[in-house]
C-alpha atoms as a PDB file:
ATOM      1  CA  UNK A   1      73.548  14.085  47.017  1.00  0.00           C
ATOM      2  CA  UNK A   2      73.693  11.409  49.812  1.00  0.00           C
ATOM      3  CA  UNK A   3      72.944   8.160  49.439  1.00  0.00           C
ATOM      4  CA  UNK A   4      72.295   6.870  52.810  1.00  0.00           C
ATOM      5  CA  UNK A   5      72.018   2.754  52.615  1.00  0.00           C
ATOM      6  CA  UNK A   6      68.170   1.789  52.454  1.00  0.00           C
ATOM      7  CA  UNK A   7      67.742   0.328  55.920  1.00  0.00           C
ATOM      8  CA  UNK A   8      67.930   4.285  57.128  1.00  0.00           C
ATOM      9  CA  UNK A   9      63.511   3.945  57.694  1.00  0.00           C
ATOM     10  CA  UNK A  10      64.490   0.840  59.758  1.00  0.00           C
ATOM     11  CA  UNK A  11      67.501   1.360  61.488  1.00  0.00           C
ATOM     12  CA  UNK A  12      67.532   4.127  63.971  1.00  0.00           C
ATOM     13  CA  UNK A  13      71.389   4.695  64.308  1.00  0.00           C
ATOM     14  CA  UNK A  14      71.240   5.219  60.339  1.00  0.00           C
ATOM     15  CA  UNK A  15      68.375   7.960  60.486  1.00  0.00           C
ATOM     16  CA  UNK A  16      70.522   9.734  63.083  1.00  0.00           C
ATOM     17  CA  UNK A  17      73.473   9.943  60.715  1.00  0.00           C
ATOM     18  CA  UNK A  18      71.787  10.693  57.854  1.00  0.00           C
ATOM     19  CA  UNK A  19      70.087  13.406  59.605  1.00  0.00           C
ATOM     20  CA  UNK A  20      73.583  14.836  61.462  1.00  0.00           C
ATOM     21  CA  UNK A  21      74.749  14.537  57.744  1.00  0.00           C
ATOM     22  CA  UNK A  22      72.055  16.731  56.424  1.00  0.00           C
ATOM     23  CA  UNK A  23      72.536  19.016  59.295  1.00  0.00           C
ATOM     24  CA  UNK A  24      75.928  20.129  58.868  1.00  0.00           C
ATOM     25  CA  UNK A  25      76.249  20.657  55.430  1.00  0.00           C
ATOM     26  CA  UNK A  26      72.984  22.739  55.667  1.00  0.00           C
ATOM     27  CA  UNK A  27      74.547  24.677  58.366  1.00  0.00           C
ATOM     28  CA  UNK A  28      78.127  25.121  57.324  1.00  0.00           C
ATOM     29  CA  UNK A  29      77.888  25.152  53.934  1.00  0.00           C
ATOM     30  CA  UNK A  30      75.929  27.055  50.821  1.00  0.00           C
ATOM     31  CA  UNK A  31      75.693  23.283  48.905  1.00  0.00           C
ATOM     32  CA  UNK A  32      72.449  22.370  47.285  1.00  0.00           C
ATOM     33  CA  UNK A  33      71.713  19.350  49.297  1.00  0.00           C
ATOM     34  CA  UNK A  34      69.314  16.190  47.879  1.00  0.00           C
ATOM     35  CA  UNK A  35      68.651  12.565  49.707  1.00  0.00           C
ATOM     36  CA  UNK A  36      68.964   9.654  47.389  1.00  0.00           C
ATOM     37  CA  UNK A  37      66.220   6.662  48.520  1.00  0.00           C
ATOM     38  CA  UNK A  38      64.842   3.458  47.044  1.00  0.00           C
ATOM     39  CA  UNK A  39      63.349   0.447  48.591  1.00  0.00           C
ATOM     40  CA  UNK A  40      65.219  -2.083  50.652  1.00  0.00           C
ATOM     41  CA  UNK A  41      64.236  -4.769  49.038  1.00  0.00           C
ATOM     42  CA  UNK A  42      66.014  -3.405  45.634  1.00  0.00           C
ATOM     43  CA  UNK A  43      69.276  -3.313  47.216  1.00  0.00           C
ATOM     44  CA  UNK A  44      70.710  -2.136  50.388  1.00  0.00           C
ATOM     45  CA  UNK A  45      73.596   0.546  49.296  1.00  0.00           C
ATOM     46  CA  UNK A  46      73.574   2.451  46.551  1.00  0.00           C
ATOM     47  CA  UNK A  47      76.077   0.392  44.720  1.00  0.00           C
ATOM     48  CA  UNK A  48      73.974  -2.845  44.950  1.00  0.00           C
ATOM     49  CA  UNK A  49      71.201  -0.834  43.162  1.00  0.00           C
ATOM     50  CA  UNK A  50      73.060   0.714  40.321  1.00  0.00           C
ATOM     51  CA  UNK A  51      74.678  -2.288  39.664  1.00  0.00           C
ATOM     52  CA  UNK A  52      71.502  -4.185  39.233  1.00  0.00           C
ATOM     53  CA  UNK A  53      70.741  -1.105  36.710  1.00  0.00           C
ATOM     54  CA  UNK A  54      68.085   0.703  39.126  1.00  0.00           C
ATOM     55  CA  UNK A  55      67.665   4.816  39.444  1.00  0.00           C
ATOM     56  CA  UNK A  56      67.235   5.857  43.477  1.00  0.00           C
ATOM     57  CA  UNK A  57      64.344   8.745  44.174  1.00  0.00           C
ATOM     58  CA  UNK A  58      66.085  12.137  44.498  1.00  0.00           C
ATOM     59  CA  UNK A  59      64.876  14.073  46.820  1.00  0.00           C
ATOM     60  CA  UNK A  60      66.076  18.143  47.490  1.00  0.00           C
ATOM     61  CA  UNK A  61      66.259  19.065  50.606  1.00  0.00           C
ATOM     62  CA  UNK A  62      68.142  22.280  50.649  1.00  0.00           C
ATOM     63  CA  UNK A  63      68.762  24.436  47.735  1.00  0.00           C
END
C-alpha cells in the first residue's frame, strides 16, 4: 500500500511521485499494489491521520 501525503490532488511534484511510485512496482514487480487517500483537511501524512484515530480509503490499483 502507499500512502502518499494528502496534498498529492494539489501538489503537482507529489502526483508525479506517486505516480513514478506506482509505475515501477507495477512494472518490476508481481506485488498487489493499493493507494491509501483521505482528505487534506483530516491530516496531511498518514501518521497525522492514524494518530487522530482516522481509516484512509484503500484503493487497488494492481492486483
Amino acid at each position: 500500500m502507499i500512502a502518499a501525503d494528502a496534498d498529492v490532488t494539489i501538489t503537482p511534484a507529489v502526483e508525479l511521485a506517486l505516480g513514478n511510485c506506482v509505475e515501477f512496482f507495477a512494472n518490476h514487480t508481481d506485488m498487489k499494489i493499493s493507494v491509501a487517500m483521505w482528505d487534506i483537511s483530516l491530516a496531511k501524512g498518514i501518521d497525522d491521520l492514524v494518530s487522530r484515530l482516522y481509516v484512509p480509503q484503500v484503493t487497488a490499483l494492481v492486483g
